[in-house]
C-alpha atoms as a PDB file:
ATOM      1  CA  UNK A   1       3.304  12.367 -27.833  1.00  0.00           C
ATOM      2  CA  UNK A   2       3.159   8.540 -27.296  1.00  0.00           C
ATOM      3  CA  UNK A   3       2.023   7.464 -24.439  1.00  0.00           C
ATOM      4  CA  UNK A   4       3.451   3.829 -22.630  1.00  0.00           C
ATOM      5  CA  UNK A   5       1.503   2.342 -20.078  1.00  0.00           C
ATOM      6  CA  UNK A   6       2.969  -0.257 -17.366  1.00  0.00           C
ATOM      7  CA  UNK A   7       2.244  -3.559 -17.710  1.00  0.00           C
ATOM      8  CA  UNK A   8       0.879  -3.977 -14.325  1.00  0.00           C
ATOM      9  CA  UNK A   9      -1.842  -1.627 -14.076  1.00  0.00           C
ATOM     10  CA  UNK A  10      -5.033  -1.340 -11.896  1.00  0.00           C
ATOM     11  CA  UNK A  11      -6.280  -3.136  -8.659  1.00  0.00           C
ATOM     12  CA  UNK A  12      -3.409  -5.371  -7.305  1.00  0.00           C
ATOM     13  CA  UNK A  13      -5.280  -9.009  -6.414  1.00  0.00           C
ATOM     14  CA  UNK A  14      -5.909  -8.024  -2.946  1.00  0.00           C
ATOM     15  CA  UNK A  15      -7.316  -4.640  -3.109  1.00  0.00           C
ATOM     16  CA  UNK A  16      -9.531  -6.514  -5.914  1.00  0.00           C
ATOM     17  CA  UNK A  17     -10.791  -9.192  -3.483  1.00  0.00           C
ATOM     18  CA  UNK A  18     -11.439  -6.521  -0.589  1.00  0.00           C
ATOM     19  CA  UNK A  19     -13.397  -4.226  -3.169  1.00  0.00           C
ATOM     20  CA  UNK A  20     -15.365  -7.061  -4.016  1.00  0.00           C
ATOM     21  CA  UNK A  21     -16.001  -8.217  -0.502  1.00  0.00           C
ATOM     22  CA  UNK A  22     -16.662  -4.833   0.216  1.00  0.00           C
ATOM     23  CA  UNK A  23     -19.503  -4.194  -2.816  1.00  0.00           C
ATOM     24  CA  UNK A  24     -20.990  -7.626  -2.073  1.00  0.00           C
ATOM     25  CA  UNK A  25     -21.860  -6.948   1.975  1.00  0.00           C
ATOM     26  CA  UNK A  26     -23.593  -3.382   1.331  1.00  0.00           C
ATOM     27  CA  UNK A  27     -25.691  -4.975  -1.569  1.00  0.00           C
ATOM     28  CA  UNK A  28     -26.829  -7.562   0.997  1.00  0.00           C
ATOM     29  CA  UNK A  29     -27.196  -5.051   4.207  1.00  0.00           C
ATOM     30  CA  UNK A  30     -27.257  -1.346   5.546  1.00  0.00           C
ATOM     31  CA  UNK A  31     -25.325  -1.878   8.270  1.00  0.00           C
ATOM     32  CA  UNK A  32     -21.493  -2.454   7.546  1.00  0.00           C
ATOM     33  CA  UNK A  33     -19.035  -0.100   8.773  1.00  0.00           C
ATOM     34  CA  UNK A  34     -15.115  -0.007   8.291  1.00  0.00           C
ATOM     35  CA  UNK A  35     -12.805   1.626  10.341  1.00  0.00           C
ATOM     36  CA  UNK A  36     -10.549   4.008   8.010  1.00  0.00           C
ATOM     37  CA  UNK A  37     -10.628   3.829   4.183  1.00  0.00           C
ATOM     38  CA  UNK A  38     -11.364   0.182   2.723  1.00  0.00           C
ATOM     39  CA  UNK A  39      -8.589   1.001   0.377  1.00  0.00           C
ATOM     40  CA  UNK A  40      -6.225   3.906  -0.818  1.00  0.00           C
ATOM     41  CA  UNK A  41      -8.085   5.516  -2.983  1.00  0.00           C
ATOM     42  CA  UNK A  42     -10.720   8.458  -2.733  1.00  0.00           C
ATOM     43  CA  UNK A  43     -12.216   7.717  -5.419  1.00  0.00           C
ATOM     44  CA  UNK A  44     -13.398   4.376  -4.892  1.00  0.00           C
ATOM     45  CA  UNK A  45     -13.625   5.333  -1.411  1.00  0.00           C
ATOM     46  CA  UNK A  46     -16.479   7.298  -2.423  1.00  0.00           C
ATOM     47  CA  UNK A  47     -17.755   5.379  -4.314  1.00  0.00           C
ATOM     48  CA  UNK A  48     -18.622   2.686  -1.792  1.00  0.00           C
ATOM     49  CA  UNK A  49     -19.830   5.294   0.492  1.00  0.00           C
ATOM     50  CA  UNK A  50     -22.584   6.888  -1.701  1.00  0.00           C
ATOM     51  CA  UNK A  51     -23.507   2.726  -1.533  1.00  0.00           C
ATOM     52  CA  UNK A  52     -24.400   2.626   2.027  1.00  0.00           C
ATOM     53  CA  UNK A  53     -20.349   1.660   3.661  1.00  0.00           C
ATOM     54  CA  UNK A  54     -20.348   3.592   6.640  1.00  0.00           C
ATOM     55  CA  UNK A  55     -16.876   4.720   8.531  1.00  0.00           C
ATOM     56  CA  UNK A  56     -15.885   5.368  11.803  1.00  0.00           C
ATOM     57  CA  UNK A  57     -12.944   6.557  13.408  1.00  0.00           C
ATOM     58  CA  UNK A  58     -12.868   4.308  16.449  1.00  0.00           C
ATOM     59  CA  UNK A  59     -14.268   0.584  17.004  1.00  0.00           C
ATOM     60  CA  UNK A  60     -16.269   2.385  20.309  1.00  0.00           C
ATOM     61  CA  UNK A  61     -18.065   4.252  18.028  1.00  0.00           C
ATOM     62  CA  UNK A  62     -19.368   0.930  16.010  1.00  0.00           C
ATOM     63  CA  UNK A  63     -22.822  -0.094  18.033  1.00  0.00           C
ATOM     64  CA  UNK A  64     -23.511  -2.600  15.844  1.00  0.00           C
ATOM     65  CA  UNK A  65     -23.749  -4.728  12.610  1.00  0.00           C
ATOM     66  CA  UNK A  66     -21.326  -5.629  10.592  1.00  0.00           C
ATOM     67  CA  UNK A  67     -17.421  -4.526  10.896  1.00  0.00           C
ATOM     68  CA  UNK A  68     -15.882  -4.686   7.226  1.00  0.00           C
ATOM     69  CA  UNK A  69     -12.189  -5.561   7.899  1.00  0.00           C
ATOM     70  CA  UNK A  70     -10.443  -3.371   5.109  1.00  0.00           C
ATOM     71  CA  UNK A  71      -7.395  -4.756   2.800  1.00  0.00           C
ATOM     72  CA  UNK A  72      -4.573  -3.310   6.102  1.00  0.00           C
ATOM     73  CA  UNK A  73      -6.102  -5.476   8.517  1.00  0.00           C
ATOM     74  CA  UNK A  74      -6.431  -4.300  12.277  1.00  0.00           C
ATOM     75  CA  UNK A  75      -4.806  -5.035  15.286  1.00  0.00           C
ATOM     76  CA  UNK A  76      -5.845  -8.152  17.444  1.00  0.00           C
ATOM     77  CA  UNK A  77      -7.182  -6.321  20.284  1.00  0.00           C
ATOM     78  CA  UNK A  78      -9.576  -4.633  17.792  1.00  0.00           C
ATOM     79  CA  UNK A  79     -11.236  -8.007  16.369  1.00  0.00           C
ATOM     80  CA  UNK A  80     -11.273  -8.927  19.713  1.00  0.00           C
ATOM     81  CA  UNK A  81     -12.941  -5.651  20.897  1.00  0.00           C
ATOM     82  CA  UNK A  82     -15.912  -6.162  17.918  1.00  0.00           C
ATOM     83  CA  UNK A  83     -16.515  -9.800  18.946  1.00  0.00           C
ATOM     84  CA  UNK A  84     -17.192  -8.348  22.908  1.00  0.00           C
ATOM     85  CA  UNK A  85     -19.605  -6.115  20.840  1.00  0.00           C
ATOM     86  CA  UNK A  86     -21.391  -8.758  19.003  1.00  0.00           C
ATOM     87  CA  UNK A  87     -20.410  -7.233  15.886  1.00  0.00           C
ATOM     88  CA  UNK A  88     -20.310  -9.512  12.988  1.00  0.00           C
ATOM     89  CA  UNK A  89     -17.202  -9.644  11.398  1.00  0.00           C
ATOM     90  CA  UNK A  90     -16.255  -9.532   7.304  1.00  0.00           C
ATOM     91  CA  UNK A  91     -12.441  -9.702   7.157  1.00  0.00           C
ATOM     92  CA  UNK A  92     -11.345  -8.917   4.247  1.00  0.00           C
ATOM     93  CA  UNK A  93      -7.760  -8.522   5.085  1.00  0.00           C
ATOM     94  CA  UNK A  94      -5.590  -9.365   1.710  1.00  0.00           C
ATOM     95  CA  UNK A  95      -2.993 -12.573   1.799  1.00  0.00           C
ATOM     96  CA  UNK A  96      -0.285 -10.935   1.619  1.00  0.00           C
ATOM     97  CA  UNK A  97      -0.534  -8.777   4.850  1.00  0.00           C
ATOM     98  CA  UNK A  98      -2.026 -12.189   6.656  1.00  0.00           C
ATOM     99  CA  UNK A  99       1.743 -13.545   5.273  1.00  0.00           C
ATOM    100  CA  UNK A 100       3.604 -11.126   7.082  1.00  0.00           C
ATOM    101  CA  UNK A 101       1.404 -12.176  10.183  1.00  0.00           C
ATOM    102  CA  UNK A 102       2.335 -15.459  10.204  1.00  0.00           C
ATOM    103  CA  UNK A 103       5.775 -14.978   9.431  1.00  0.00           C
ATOM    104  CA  UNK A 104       6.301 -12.586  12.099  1.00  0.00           C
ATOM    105  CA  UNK A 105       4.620 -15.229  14.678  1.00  0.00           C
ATOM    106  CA  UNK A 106       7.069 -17.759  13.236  1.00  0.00           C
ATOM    107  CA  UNK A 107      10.551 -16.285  13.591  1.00  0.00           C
ATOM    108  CA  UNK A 108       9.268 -14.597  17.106  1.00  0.00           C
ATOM    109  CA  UNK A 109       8.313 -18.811  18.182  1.00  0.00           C
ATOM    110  CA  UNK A 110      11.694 -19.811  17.329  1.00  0.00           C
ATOM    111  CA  UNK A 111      13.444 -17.451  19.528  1.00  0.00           C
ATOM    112  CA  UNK A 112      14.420 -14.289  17.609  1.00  0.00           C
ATOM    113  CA  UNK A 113      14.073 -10.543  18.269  1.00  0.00           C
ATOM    114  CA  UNK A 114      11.695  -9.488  15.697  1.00  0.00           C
ATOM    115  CA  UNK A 115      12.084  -5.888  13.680  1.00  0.00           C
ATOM    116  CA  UNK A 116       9.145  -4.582  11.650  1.00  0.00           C
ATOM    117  CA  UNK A 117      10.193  -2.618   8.936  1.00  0.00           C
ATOM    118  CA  UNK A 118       7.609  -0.336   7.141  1.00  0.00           C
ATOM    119  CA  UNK A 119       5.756   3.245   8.690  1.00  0.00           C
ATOM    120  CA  UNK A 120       4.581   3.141  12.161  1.00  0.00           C
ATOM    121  CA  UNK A 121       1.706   4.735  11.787  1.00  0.00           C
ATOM    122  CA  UNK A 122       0.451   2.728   8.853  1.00  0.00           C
ATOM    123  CA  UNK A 123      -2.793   0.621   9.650  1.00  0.00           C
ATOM    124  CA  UNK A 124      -0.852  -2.562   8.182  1.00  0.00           C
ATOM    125  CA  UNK A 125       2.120  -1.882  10.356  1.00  0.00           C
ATOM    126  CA  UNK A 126       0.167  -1.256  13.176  1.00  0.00           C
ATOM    127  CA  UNK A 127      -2.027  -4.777  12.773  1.00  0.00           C
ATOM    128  CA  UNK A 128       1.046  -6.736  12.334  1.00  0.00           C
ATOM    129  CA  UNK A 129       3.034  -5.316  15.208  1.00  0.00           C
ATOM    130  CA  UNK A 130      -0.299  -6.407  17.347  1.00  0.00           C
ATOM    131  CA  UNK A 131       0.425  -9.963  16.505  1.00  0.00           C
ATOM    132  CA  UNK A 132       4.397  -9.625  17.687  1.00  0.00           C
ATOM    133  CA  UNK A 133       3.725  -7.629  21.020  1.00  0.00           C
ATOM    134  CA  UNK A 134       7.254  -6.177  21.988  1.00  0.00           C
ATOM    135  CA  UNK A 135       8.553  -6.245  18.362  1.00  0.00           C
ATOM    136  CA  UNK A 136      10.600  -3.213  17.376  1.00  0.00           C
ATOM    137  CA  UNK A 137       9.481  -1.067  14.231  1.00  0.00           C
ATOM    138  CA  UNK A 138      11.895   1.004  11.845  1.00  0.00           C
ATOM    139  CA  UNK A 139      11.688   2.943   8.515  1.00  0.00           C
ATOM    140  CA  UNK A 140      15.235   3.878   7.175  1.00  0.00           C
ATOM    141  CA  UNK A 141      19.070   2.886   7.570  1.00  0.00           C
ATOM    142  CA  UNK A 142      19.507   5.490  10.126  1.00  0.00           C
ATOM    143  CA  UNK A 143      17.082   3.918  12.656  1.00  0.00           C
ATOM    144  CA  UNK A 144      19.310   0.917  12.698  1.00  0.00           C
ATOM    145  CA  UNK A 145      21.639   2.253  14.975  1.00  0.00           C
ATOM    146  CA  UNK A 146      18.677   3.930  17.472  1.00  0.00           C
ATOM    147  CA  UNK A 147      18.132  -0.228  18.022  1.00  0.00           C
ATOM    148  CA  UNK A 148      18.993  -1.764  21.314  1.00  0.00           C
ATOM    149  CA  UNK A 149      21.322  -4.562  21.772  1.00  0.00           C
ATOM    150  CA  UNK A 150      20.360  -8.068  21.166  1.00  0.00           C
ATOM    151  CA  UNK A 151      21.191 -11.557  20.100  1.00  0.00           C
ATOM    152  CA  UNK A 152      19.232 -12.686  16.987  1.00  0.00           C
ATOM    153  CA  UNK A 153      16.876 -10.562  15.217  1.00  0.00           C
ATOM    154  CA  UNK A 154      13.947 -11.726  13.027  1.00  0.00           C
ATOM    155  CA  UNK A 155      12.548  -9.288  10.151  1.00  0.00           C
ATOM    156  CA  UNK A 156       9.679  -8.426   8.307  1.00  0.00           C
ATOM    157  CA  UNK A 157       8.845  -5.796   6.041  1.00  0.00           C
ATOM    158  CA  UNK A 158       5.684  -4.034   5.361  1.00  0.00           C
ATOM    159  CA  UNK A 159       4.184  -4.977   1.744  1.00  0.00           C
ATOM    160  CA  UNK A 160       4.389  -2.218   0.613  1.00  0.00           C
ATOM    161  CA  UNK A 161       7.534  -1.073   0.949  1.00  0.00           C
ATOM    162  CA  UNK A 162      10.464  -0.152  -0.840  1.00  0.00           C
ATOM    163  CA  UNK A 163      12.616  -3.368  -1.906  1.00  0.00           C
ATOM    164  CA  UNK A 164      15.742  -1.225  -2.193  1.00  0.00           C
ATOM    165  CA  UNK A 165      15.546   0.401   0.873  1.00  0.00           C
ATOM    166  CA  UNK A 166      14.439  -2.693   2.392  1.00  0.00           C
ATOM    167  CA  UNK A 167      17.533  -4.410   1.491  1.00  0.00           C
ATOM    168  CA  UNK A 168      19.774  -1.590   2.627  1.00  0.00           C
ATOM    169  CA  UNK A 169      18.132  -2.329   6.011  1.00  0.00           C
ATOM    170  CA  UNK A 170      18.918  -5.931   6.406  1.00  0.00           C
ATOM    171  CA  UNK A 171      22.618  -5.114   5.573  1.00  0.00           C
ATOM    172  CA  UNK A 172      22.588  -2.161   7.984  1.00  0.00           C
ATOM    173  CA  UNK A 173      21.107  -4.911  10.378  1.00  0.00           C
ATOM    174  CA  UNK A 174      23.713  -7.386   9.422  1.00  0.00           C
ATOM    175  CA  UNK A 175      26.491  -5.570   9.914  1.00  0.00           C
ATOM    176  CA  UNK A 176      25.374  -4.464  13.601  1.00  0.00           C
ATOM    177  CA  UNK A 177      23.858  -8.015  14.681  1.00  0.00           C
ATOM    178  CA  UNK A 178      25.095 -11.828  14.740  1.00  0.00           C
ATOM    179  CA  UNK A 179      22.033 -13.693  13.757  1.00  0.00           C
ATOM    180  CA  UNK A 180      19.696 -11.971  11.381  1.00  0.00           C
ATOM    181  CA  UNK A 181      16.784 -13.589  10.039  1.00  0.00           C
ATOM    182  CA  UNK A 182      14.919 -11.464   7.334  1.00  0.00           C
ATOM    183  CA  UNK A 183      11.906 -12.688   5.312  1.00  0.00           C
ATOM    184  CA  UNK A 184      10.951 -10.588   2.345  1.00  0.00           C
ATOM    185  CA  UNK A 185       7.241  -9.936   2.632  1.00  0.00           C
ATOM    186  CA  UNK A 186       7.072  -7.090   0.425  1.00  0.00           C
ATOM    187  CA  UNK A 187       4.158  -8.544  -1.730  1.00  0.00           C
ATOM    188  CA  UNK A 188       4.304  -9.933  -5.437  1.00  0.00           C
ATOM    189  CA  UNK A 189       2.298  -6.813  -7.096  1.00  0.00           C
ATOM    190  CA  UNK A 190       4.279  -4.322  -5.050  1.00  0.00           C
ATOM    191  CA  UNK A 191       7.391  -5.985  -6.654  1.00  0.00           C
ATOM    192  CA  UNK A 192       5.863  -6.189 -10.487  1.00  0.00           C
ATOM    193  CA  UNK A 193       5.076  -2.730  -9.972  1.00  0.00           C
ATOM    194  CA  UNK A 194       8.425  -1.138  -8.864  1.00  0.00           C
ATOM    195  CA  UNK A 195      10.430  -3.300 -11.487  1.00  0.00           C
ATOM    196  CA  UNK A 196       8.102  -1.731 -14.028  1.00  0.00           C
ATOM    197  CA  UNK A 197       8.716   1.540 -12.329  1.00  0.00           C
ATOM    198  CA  UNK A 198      11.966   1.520 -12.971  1.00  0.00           C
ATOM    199  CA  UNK A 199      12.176  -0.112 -16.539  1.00  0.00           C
ATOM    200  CA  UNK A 200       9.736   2.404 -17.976  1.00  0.00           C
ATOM    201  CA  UNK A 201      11.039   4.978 -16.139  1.00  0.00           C
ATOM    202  CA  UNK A 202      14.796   4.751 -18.574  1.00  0.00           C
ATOM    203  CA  UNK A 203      12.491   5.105 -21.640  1.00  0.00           C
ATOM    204  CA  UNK A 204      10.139   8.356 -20.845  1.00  0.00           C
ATOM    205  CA  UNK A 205      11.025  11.822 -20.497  1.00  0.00           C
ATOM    206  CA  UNK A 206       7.717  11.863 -18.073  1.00  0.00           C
ATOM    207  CA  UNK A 207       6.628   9.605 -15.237  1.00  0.00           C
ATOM    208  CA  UNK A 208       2.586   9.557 -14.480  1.00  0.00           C
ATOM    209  CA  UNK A 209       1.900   7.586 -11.127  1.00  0.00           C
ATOM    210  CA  UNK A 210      -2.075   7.675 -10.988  1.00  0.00           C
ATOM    211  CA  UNK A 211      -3.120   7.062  -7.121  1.00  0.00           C
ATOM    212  CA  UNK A 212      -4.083   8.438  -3.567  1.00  0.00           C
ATOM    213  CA  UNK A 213      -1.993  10.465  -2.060  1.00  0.00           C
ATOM    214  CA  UNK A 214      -2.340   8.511   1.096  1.00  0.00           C
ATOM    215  CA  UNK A 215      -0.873   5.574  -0.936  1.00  0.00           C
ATOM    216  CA  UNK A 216       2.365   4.142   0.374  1.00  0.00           C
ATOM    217  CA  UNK A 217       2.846   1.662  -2.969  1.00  0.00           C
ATOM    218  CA  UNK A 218       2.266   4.374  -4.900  1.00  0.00           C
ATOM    219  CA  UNK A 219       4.590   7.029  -3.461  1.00  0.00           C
ATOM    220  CA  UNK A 220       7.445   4.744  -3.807  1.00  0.00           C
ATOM    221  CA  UNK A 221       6.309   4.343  -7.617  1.00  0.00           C
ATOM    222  CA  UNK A 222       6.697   7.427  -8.296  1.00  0.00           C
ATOM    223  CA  UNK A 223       9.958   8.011  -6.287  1.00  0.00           C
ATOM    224  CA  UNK A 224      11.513   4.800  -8.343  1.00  0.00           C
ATOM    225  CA  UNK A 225      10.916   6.697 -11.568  1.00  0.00           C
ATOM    226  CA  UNK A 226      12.551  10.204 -10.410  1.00  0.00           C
ATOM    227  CA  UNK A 227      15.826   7.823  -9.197  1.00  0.00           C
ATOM    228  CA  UNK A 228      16.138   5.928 -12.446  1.00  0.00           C
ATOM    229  CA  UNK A 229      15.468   8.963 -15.145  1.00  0.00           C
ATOM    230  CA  UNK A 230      12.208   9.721 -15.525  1.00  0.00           C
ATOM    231  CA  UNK A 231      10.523  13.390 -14.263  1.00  0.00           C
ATOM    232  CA  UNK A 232       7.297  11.727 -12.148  1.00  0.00           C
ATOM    233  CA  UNK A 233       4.026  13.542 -11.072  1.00  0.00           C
ATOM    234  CA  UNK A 234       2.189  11.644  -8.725  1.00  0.00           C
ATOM    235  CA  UNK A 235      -1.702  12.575  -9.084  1.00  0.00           C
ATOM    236  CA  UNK A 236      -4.868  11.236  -7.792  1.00  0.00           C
ATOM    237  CA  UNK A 237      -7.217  11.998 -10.514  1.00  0.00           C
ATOM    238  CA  UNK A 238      -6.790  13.614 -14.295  1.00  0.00           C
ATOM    239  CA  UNK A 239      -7.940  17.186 -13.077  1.00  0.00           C
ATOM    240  CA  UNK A 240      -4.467  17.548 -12.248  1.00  0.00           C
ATOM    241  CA  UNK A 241      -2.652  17.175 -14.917  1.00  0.00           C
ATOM    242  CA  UNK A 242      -0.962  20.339 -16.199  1.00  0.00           C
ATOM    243  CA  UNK A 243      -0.207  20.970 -19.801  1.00  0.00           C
ATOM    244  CA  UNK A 244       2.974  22.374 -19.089  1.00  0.00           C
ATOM    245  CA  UNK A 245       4.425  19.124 -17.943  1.00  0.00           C
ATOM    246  CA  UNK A 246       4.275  18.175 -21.653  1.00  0.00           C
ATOM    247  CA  UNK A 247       5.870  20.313 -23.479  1.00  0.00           C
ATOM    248  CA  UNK A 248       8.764  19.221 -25.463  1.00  0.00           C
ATOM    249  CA  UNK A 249       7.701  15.720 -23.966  1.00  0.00           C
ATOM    250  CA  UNK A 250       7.619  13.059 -27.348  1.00  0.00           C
ATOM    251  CA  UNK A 251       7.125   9.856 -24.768  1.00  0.00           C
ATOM    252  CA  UNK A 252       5.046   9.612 -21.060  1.00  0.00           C
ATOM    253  CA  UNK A 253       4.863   7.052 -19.067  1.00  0.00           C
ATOM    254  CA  UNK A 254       1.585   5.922 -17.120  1.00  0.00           C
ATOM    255  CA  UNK A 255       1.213   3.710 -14.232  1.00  0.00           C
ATOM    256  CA  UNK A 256      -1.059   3.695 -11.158  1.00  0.00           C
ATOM    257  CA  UNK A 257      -0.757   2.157  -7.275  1.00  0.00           C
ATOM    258  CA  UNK A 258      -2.324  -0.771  -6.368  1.00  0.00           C
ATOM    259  CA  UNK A 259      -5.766   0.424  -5.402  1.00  0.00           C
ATOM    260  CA  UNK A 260      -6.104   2.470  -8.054  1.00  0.00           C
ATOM    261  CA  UNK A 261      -9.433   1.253 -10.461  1.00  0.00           C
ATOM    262  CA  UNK A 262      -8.674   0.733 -14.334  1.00  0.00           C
ATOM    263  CA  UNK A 263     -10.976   3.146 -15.287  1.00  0.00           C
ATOM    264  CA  UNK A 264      -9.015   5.948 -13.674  1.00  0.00           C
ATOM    265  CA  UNK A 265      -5.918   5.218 -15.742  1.00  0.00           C
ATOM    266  CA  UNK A 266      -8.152   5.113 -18.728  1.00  0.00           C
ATOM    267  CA  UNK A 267      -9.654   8.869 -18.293  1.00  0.00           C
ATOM    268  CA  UNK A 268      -5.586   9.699 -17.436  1.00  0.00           C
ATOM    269  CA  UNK A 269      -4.626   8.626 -20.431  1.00  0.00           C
ATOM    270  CA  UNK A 270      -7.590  10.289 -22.417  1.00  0.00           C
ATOM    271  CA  UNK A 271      -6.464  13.574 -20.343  1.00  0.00           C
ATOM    272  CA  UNK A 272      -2.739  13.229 -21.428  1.00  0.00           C
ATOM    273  CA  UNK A 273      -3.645  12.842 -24.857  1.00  0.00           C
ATOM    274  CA  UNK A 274      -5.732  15.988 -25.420  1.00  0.00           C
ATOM    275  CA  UNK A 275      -3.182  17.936 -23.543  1.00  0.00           C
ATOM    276  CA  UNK A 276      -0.434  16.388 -25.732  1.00  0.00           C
ATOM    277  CA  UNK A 277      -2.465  17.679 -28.639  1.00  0.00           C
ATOM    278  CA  UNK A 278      -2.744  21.502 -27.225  1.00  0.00           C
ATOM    279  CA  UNK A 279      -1.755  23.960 -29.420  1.00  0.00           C
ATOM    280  CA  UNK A 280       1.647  25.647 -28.296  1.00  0.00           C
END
């Protein structure tokens, strides 16, 4: 069986930086604590709490220390909660997400209606809604039409999302408004990695999308490569591959999400191949 990775594989260049932040302030203290996982991956989760990175639930529970600012963000009120507390800060929120931020702030100054677009319950939605206080948040076509009236309407789009359905949205949004202003914030890497989703995805019999379950980036990875031909497992680790998945199967594909670490895609591969070499 041959086996064809993606050409964008591993950390994206944010989850990278955060990671890094992230190893760099428990090597110096004992005290850092983030609130949810640094990034979506259990794995590397793990790995940076058997290193000392606590995690709480809540920023009441943080007495103090550090507060590691994880690759989502967090709302405003929270950063302002931690400074009340004396906590020092580490924010390690990645460039893209700040983006969206700022462009959010920017359509709302110049008069528009502004529509978040990405999971409401996401820790990224949730920080940038913070910084647009009244801004409306949707997640498919249909929600279009739950939208009240208004005059001009200013969009954003969590980084993660799905450029397809993202589009669909802003012509569902066109069609219903007069003035819509969208801004495509749906990052770089997120991009790279759904193109290559869907290119590999016409030349495999078999999709492998390596990353948490928890993942939004890598969800709609492997969702891309059911769509455009390709059967696609989405696992977190190599434990979970099944042999049967293989059979008859002469060429796999292998890509991962964004926070998933380059070694993990190396010990998937290793996994496919000696299950692609089973005796029938």
């Amino acid at each position: 069986m041959e086996i064809r990775k993606a050409k964008v594989q591993g950390f994206c260049f944010g989850v990278a930086i955060t990671v890094k932040k992230a190893e760099e302030a428990i090597a110096q203290r004992d005290d850092v604590t983030t609130l949810g996982h640094v990034v979506h991956n259990p794995q590397m989760v793990a790995s940076l709490a058997d290193r000392g990175l606590r995690n709480a639930s809540s920023i009441d529970d943080v007495e103090g220390g550090a507060l590691f600012v994880r690759a989502h963000g967090l709302p405003i009120e929270v950063f302002e909660k931690a400074k009340e507390k004396g906590l020092e800060i580490i924010d390690a929120t990645c460039p893209m997400v700040t983006k969206i931020h700022v462009q959010a702030e920017k359509l709302r100054a110049d008069g528009y209606k502004i529509v978040v677009v990405g999971d409401p319950n996401h820790p990224e939605v949730k920080g940038t809604l913070s910084h647009v206080p009244g801004a409306w948040c949707i997640e498919t076509v249909e929600d279009v039409a739950k939208l009240p009236r208004a005059s001009r309407m200013g969009v954003v789009v969590q980084s993660t999302y799905s450029r397809d359905r993202f589009v669909d949205i802003v012509r569902a949004l066109s069609e219903r408004y007069y003035d819509v202003r969208a801004v495509n914030t749906i990052c770089t890497d997120t991009n790279n990695r759904q193109n290559e989703a869907m290119r590999l995805a016409k030349e495999v019999d078999v999709m492998i999308v390596v990353g948490g379950k928890n993942s939004a980036n890598t969800k709609h990875l492997a969702e891309l490569a059911e769509t455009h031909g390709a059967r696609a497992y989405h696992i977190e680790n190599p434990a979970e591959l099944r042999e049967a998945w293989f059979d008859g199967v002469k060429v796999a594909g292998l890509m991962s999400g964004a926070s998933t670490p380059g070694w993990l895609l190396d010990e998937t591969e290793r996994r496919m191949e000696e299950l692609s070499r089973q005796p029938a």
